[in-house]
PDB file of N, CA and C in Angstrom:
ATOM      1  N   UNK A   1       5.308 -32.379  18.090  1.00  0.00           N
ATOM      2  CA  UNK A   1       4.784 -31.030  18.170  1.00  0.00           C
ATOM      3  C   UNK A   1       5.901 -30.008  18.034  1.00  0.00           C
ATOM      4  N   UNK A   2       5.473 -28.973  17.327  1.00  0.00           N
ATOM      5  CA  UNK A   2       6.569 -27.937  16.640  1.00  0.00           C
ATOM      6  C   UNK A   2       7.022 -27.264  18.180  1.00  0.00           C
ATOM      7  N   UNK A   3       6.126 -26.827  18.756  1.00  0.00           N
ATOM      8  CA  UNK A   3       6.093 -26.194  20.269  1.00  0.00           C
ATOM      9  C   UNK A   3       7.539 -27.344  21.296  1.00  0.00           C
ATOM     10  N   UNK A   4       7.779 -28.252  21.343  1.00  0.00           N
ATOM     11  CA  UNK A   4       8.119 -29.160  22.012  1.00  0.00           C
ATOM     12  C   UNK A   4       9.491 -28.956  21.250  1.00  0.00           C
ATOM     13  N   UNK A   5       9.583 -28.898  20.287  1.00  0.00           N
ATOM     14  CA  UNK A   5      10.898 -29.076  20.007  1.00  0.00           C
ATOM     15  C   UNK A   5      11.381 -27.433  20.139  1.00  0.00           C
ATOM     16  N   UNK A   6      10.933 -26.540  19.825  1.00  0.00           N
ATOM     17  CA  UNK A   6      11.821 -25.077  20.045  1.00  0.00           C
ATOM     18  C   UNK A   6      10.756 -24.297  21.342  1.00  0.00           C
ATOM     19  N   UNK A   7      10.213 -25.412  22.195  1.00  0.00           N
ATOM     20  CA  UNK A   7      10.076 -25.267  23.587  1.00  0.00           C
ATOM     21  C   UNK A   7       9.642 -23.465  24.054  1.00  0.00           C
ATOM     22  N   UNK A   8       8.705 -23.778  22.885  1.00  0.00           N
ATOM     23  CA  UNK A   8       7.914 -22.353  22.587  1.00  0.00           C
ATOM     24  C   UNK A   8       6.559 -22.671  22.157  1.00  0.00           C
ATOM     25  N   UNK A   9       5.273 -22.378  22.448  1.00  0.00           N
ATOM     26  CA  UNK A   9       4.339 -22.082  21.993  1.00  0.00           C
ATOM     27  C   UNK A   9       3.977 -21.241  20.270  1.00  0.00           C
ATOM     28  N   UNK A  10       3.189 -22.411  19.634  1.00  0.00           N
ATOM     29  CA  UNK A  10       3.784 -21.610  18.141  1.00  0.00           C
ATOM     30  C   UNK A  10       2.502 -20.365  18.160  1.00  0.00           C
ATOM     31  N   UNK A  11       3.014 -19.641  17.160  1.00  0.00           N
ATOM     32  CA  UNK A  11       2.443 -18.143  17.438  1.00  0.00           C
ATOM     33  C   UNK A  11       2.167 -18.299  15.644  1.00  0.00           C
ATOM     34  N   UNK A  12       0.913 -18.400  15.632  1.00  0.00           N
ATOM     35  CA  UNK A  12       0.000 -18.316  14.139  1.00  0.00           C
ATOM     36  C   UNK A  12       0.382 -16.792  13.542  1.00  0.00           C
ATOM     37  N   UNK A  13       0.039 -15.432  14.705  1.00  0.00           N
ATOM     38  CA  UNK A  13       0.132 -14.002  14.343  1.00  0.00           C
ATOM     39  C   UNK A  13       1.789 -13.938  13.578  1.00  0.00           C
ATOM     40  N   UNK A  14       2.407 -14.251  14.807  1.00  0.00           N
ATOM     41  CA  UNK A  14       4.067 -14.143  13.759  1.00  0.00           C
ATOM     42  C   UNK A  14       3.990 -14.725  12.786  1.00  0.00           C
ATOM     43  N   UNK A  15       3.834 -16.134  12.257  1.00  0.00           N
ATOM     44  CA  UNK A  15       3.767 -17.282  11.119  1.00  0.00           C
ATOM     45  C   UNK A  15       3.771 -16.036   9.930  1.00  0.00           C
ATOM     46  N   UNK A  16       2.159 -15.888  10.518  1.00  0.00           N
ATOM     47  CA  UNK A  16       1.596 -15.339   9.376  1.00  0.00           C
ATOM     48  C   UNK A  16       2.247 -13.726   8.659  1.00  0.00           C
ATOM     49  N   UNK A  17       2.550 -12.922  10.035  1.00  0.00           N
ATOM     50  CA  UNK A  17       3.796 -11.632   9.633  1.00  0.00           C
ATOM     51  C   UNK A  17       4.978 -12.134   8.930  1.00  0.00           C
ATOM     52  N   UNK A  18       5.266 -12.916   9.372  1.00  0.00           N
ATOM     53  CA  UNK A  18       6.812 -13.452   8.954  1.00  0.00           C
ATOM     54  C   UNK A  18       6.377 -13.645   7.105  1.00  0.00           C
ATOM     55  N   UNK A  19       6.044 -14.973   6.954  1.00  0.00           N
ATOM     56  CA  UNK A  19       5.231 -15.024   5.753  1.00  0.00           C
ATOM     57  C   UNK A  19       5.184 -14.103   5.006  1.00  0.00           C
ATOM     58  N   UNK A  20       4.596 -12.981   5.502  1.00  0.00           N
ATOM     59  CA  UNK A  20       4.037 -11.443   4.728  1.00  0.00           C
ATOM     60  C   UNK A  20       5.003 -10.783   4.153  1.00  0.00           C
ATOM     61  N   UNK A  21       6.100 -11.062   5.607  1.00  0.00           N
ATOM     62  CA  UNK A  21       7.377 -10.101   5.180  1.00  0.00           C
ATOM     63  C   UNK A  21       8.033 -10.979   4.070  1.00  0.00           C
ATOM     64  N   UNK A  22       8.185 -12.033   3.876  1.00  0.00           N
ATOM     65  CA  UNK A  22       8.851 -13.047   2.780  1.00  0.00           C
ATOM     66  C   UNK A  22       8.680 -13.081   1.502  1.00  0.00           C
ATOM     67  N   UNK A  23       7.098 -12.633   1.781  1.00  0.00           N
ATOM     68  CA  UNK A  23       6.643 -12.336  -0.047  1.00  0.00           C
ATOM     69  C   UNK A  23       6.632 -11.573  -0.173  1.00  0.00           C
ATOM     70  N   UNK A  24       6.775 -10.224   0.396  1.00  0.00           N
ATOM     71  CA  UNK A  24       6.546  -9.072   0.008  1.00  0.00           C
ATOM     72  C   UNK A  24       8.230  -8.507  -0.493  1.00  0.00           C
ATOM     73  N   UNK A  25       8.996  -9.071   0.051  1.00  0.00           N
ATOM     74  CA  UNK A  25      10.633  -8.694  -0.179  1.00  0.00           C
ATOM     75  C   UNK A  25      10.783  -9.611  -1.313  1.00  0.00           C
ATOM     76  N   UNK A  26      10.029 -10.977  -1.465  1.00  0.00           N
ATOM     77  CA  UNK A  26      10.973 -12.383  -2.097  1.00  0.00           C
ATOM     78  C   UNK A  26      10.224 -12.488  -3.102  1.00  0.00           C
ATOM     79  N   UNK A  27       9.072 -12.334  -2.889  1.00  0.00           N
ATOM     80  CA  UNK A  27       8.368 -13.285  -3.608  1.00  0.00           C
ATOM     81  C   UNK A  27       7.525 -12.305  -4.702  1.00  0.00           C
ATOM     82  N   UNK A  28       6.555 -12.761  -5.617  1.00  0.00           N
ATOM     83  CA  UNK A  28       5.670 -11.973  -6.343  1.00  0.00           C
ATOM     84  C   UNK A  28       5.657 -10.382  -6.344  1.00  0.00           C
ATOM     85  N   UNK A  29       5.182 -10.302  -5.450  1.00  0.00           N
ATOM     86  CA  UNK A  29       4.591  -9.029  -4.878  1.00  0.00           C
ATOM     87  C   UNK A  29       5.788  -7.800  -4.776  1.00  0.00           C
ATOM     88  N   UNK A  30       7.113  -8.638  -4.234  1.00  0.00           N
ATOM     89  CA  UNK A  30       8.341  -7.396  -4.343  1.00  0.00           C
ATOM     90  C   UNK A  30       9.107  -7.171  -5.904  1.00  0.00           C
ATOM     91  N   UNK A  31       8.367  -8.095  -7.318  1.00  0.00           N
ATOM     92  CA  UNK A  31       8.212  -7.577  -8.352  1.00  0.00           C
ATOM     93  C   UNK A  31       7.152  -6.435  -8.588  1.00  0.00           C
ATOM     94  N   UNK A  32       6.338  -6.892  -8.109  1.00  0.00           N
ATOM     95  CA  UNK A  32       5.134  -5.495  -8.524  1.00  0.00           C
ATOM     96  C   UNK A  32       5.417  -4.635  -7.829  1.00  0.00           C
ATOM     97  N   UNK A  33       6.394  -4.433  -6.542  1.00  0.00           N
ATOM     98  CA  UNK A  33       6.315  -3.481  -5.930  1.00  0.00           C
ATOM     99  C   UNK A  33       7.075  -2.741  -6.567  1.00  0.00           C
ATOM    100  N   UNK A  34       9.021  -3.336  -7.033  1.00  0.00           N
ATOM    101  CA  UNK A  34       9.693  -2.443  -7.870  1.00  0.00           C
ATOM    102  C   UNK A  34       9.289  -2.049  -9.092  1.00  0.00           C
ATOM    103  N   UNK A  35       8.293  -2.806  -9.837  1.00  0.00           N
ATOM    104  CA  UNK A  35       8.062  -1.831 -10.755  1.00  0.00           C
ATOM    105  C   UNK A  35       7.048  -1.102 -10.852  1.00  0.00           C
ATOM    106  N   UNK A  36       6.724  -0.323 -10.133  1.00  0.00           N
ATOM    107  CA  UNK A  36       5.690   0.682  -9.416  1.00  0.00           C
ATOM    108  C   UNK A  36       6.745   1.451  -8.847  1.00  0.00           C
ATOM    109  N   UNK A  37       7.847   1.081  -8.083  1.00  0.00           N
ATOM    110  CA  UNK A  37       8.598   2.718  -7.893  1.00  0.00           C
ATOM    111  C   UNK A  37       9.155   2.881  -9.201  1.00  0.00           C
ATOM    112  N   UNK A  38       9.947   2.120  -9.734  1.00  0.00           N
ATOM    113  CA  UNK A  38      10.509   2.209 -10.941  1.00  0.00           C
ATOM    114  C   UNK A  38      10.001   3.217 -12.087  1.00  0.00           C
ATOM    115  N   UNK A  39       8.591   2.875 -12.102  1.00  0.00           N
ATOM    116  CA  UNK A  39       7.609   3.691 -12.626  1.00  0.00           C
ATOM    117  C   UNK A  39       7.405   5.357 -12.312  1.00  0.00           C
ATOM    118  N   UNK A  40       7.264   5.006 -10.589  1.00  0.00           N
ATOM    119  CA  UNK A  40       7.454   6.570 -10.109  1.00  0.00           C
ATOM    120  C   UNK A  40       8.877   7.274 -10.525  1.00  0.00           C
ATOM    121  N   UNK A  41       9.774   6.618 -10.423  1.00  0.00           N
ATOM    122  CA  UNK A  41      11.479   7.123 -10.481  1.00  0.00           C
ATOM    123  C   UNK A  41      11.436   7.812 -11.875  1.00  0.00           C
ATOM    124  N   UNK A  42      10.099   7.391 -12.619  1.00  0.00           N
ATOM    125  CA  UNK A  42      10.921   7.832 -14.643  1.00  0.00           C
ATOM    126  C   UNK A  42       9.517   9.169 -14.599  1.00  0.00           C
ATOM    127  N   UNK A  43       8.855   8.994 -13.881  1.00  0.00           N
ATOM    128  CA  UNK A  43       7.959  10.195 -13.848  1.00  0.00           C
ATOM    129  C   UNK A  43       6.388   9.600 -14.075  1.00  0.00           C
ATOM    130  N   UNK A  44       6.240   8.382 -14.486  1.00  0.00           N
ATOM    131  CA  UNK A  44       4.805   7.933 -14.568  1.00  0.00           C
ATOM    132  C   UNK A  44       3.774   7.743 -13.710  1.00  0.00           C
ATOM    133  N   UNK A  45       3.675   8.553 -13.076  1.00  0.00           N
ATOM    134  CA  UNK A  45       3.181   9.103 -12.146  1.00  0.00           C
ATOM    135  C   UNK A  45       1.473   8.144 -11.218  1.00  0.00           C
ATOM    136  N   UNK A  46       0.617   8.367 -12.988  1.00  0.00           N
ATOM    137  CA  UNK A  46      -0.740   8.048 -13.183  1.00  0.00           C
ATOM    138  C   UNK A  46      -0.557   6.389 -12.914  1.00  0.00           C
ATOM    139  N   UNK A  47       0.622   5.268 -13.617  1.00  0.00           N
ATOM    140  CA  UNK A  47       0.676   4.069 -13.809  1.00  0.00           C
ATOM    141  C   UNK A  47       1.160   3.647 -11.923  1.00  0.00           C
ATOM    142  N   UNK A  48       2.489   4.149 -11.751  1.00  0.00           N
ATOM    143  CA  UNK A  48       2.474   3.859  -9.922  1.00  0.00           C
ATOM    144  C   UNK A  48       1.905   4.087  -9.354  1.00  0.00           C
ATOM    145  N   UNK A  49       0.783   5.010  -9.252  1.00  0.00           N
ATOM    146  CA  UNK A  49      -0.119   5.104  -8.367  1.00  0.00           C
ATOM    147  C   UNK A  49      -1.434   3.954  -8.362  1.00  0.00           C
ATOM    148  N   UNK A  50      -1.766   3.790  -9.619  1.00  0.00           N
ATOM    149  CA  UNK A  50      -2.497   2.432  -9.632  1.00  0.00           C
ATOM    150  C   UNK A  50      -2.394   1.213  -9.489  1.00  0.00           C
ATOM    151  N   UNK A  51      -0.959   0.990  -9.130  1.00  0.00           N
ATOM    152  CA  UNK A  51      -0.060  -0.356  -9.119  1.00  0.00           C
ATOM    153  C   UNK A  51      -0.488  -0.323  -7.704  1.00  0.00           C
ATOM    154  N   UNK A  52       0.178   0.799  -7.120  1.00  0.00           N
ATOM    155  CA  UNK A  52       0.261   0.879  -5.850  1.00  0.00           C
ATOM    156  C   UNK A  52      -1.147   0.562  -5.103  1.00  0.00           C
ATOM    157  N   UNK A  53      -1.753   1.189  -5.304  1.00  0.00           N
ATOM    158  CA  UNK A  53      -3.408   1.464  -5.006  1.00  0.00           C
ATOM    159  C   UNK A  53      -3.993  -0.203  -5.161  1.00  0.00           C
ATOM    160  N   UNK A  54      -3.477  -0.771  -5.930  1.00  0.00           N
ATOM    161  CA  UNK A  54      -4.515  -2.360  -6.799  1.00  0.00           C
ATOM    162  C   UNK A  54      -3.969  -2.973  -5.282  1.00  0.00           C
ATOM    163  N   UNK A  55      -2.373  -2.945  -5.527  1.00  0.00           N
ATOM    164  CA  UNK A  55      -1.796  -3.954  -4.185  1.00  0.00           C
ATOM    165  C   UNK A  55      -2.574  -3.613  -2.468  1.00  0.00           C
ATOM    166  N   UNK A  56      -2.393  -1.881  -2.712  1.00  0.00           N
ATOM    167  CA  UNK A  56      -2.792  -1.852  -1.082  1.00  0.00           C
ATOM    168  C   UNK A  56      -4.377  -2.419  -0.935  1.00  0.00           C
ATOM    169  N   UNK A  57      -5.058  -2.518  -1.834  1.00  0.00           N
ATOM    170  CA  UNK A  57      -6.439  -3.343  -1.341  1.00  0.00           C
ATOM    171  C   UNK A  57      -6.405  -4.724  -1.143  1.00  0.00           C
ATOM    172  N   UNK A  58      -5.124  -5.032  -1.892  1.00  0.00           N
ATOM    173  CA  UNK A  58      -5.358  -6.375  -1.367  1.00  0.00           C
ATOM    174  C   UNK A  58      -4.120  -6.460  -0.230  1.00  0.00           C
ATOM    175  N   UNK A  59      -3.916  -5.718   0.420  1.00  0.00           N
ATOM    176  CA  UNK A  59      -3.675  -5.624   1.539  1.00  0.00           C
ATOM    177  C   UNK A  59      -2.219  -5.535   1.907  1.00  0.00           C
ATOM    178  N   UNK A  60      -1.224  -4.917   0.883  1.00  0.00           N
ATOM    179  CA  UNK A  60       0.155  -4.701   1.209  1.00  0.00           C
ATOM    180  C   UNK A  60       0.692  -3.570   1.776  1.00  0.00           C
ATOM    181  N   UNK A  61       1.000  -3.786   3.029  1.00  0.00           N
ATOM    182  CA  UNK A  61       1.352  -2.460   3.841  1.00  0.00           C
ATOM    183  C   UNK A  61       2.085  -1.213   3.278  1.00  0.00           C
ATOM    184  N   UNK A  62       3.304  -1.676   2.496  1.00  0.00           N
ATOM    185  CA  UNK A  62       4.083  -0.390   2.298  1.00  0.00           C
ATOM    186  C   UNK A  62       3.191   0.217   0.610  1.00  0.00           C
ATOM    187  N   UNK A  63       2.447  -0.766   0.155  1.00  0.00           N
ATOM    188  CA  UNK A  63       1.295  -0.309  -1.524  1.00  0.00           C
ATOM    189  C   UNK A  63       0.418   0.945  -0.352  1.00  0.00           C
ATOM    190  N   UNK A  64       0.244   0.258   0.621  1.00  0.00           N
ATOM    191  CA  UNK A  64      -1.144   1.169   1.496  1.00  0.00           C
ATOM    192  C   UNK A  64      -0.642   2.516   1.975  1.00  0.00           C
ATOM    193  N   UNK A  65       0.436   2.862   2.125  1.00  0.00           N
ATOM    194  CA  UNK A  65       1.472   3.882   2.462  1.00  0.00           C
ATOM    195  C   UNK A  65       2.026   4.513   1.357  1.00  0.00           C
ATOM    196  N   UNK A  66       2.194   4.157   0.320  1.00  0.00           N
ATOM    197  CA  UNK A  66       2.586   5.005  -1.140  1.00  0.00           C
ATOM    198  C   UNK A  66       1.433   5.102  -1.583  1.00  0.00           C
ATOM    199  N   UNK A  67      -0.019   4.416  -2.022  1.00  0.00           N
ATOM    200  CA  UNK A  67      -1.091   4.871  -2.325  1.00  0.00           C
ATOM    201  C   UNK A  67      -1.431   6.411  -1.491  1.00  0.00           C
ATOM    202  N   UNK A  68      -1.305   6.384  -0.119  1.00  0.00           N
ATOM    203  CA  UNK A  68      -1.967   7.450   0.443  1.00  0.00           C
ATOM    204  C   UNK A  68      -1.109   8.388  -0.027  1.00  0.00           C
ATOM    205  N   UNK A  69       0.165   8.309   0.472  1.00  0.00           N
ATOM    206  CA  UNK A  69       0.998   9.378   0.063  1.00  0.00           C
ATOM    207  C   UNK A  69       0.858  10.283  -0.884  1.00  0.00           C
ATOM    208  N   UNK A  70       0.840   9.191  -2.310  1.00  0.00           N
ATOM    209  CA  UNK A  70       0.695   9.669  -3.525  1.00  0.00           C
ATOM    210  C   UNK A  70      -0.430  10.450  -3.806  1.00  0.00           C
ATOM    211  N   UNK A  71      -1.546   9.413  -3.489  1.00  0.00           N
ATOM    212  CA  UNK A  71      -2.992  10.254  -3.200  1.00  0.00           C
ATOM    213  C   UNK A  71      -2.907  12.063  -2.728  1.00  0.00           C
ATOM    214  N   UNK A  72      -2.469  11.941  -1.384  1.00  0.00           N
ATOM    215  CA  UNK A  72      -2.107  13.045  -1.059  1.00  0.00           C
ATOM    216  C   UNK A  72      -1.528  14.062  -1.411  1.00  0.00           C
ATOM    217  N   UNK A  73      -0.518  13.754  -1.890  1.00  0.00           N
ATOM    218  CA  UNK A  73       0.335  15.311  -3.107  1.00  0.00           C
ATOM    219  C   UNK A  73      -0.212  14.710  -4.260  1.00  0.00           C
ATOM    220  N   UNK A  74      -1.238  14.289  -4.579  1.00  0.00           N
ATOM    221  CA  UNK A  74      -2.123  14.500  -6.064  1.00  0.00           C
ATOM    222  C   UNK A  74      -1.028  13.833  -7.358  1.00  0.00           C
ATOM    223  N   UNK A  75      -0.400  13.168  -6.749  1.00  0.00           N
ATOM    224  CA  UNK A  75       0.982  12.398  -7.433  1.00  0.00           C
ATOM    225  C   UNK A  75      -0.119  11.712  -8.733  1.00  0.00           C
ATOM    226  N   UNK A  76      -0.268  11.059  -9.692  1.00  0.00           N
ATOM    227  CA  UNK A  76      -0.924  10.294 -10.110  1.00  0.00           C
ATOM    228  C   UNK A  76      -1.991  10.386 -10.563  1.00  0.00           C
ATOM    229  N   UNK A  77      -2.963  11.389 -10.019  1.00  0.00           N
ATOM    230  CA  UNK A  77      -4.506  11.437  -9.958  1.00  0.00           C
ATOM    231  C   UNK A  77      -5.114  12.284 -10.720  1.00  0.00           C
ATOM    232  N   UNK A  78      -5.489  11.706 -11.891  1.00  0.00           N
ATOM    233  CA  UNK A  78      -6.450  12.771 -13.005  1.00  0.00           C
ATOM    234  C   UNK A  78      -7.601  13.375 -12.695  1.00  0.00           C
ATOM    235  N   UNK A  79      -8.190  13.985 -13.636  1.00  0.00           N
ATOM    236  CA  UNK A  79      -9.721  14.012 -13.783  1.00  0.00           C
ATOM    237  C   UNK A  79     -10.240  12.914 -14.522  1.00  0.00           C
ATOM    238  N   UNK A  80     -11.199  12.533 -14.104  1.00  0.00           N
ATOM    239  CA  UNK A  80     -12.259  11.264 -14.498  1.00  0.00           C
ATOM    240  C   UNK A  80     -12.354  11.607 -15.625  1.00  0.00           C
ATOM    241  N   UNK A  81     -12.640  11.165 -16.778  1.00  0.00           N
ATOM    242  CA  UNK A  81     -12.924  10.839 -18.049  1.00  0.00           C
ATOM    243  C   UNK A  81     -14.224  11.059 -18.399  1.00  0.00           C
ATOM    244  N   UNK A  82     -14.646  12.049 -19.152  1.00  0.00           N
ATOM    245  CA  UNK A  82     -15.991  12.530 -19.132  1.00  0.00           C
ATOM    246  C   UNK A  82     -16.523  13.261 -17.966  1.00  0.00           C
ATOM    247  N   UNK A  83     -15.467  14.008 -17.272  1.00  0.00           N
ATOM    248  CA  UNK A  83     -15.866  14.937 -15.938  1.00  0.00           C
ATOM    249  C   UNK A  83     -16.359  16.249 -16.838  1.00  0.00           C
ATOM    250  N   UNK A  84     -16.854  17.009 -16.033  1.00  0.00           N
ATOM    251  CA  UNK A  84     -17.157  18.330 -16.877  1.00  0.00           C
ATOM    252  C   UNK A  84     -15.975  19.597 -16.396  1.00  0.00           C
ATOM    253  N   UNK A  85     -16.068  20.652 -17.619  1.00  0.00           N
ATOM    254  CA  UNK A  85     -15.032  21.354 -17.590  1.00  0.00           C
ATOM    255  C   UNK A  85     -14.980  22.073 -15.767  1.00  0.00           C
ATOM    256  N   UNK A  86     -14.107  22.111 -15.439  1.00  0.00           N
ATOM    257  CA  UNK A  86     -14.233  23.174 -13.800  1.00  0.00           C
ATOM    258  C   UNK A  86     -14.258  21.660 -13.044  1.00  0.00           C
ATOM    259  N   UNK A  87     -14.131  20.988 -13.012  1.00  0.00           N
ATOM    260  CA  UNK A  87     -14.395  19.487 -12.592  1.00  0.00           C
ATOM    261  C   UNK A  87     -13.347  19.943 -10.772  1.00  0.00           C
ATOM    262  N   UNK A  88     -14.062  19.664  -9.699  1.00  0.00           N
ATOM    263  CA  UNK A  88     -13.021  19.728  -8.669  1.00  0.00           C
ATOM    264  C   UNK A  88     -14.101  18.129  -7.694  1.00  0.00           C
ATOM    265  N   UNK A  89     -12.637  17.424  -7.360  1.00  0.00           N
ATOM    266  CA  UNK A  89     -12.560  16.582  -6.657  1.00  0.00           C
ATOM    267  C   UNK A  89     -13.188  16.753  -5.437  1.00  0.00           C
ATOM    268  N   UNK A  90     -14.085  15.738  -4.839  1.00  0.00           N
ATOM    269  CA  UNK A  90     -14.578  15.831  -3.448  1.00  0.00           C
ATOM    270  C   UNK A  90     -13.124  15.859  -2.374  1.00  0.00           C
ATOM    271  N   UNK A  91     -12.450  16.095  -1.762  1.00  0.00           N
ATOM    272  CA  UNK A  91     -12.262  16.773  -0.959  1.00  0.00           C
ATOM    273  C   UNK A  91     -11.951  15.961   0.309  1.00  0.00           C
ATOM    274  N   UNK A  92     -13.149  16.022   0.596  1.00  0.00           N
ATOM    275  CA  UNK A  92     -13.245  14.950   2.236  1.00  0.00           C
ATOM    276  C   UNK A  92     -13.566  13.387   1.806  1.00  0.00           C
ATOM    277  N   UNK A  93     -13.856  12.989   0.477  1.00  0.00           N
ATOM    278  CA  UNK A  93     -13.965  12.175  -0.227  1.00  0.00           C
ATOM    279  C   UNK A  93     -12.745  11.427  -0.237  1.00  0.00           C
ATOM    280  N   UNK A  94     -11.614  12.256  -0.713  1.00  0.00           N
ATOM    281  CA  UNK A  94     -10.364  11.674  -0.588  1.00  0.00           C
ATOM    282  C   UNK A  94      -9.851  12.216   0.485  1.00  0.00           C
ATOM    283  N   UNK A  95      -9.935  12.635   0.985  1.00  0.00           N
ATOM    284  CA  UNK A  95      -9.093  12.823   2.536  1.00  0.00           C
ATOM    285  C   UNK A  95      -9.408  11.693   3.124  1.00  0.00           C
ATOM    286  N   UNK A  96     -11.202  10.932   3.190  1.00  0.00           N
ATOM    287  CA  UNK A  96     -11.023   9.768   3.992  1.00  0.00           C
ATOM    288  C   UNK A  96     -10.417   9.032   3.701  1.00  0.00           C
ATOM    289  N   UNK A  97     -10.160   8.315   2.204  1.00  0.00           N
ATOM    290  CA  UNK A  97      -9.704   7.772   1.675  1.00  0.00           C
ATOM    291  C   UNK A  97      -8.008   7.497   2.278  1.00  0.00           C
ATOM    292  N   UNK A  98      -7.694   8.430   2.130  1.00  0.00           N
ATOM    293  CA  UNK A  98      -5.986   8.873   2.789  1.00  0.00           C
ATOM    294  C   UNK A  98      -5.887   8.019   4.253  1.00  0.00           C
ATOM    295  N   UNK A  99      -6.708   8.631   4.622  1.00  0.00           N
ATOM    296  CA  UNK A  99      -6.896   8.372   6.183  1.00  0.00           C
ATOM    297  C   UNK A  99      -6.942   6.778   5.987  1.00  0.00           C
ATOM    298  N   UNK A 100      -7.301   6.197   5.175  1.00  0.00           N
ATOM    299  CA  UNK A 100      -8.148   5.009   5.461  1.00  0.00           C
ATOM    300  C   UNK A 100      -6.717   4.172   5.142  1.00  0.00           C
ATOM    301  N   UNK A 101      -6.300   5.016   3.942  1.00  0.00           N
ATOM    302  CA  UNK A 101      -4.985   3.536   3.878  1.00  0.00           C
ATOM    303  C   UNK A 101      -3.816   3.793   4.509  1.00  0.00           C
ATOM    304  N   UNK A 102      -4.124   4.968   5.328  1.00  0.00           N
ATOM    305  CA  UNK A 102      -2.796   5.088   6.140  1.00  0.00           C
ATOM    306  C   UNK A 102      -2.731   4.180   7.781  1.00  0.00           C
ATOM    307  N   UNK A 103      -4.305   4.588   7.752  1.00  0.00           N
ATOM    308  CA  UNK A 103      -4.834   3.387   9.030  1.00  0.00           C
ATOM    309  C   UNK A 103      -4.472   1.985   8.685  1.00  0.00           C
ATOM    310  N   UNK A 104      -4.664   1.538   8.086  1.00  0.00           N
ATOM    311  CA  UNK A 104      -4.904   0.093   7.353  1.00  0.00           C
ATOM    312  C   UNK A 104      -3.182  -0.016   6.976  1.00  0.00           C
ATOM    313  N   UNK A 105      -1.996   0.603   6.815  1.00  0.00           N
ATOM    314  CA  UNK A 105      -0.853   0.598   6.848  1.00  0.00           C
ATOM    315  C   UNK A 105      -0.380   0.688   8.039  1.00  0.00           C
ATOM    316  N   UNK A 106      -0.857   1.566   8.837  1.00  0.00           N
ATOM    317  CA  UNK A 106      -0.330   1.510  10.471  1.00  0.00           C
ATOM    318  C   UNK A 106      -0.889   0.120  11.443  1.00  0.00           C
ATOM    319  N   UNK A 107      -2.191  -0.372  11.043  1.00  0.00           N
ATOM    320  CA  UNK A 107      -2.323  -1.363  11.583  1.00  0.00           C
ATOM    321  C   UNK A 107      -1.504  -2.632  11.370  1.00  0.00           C
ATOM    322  N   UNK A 108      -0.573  -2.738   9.981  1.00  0.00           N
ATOM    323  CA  UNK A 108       0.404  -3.861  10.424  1.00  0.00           C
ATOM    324  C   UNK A 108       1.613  -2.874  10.606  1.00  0.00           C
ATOM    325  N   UNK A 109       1.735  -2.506  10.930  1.00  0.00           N
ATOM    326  CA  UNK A 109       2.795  -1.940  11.496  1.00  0.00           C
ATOM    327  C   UNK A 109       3.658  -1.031  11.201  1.00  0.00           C
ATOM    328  N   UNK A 110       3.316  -0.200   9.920  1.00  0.00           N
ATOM    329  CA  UNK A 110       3.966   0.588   9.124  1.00  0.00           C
ATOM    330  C   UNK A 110       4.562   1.316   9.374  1.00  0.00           C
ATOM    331  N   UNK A 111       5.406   1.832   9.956  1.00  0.00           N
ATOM    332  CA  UNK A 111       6.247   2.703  10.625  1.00  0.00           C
ATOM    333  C   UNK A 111       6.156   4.143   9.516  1.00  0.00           C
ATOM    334  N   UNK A 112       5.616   4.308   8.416  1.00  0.00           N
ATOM    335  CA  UNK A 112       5.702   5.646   7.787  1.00  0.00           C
ATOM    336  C   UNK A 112       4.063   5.740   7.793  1.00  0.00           C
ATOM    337  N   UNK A 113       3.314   4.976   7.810  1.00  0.00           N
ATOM    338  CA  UNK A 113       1.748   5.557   8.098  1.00  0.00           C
ATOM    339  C   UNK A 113       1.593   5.420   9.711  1.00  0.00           C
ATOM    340  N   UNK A 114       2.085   5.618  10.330  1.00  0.00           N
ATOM    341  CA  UNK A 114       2.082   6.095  12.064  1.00  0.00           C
ATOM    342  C   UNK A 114       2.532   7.845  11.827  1.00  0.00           C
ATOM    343  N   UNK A 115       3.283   8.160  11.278  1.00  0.00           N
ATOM    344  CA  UNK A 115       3.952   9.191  10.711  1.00  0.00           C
ATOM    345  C   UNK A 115       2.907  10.323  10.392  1.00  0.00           C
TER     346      UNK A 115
END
């Protein structure tokens, strides 16, 4: 038993943080992440924000924290395609939205969506 030898009770919640943090720095995911700032850094504004946005649904803390952000100063975000002329965005529509992935970033622990 893993517990018996480092005379600790194993902890599934860490496993699984630890893990998170591994791929998200090492693995897959900290490719898609640099090239999504990379993207932001040259001015493409519309392309990092959707990078960002795809990852934070599937559930990457610091994607869920640059989505809102970005969201928020309108970084990225067009008019819909076939909107009509005078076209204005709902509002509280995306404000929840904001809210939602900044929650969902603070719940693992995000230290800039506590912010």
């Amino acid at each position: 038993r893993l517990g018996a030898v480092f005379k600790a009770r194993p902890n599934c919640t860490a496993a699984v943080l630890h893990l998170k943090s591994v791929v998200e720095t090492f693995g897959g995911l900290a490719n898609e992440l640099r090239d999504a700032v990379d993207r932001y850094k040259h001015g493409e504004y519309a392309e990092a924000r959707d990078m960002f946005c795809e990852m934070a649904e599937q559930g990457v803390e610091v994607a869920q924290s640059n989505c809102a952000w970005m969201t928020m100063q309108e970084r990225g975000t067009a008019t819909p395609a076939g909107a009509p002329e005078g076209y204005v965005p709902n509002r509280e529509l995306r404000t929840q939205a904001i809210v939602r992935m900044f929650q969902r970033g603070a719940q693992q622990g995000g230290a800039d969506a506590h912010l």
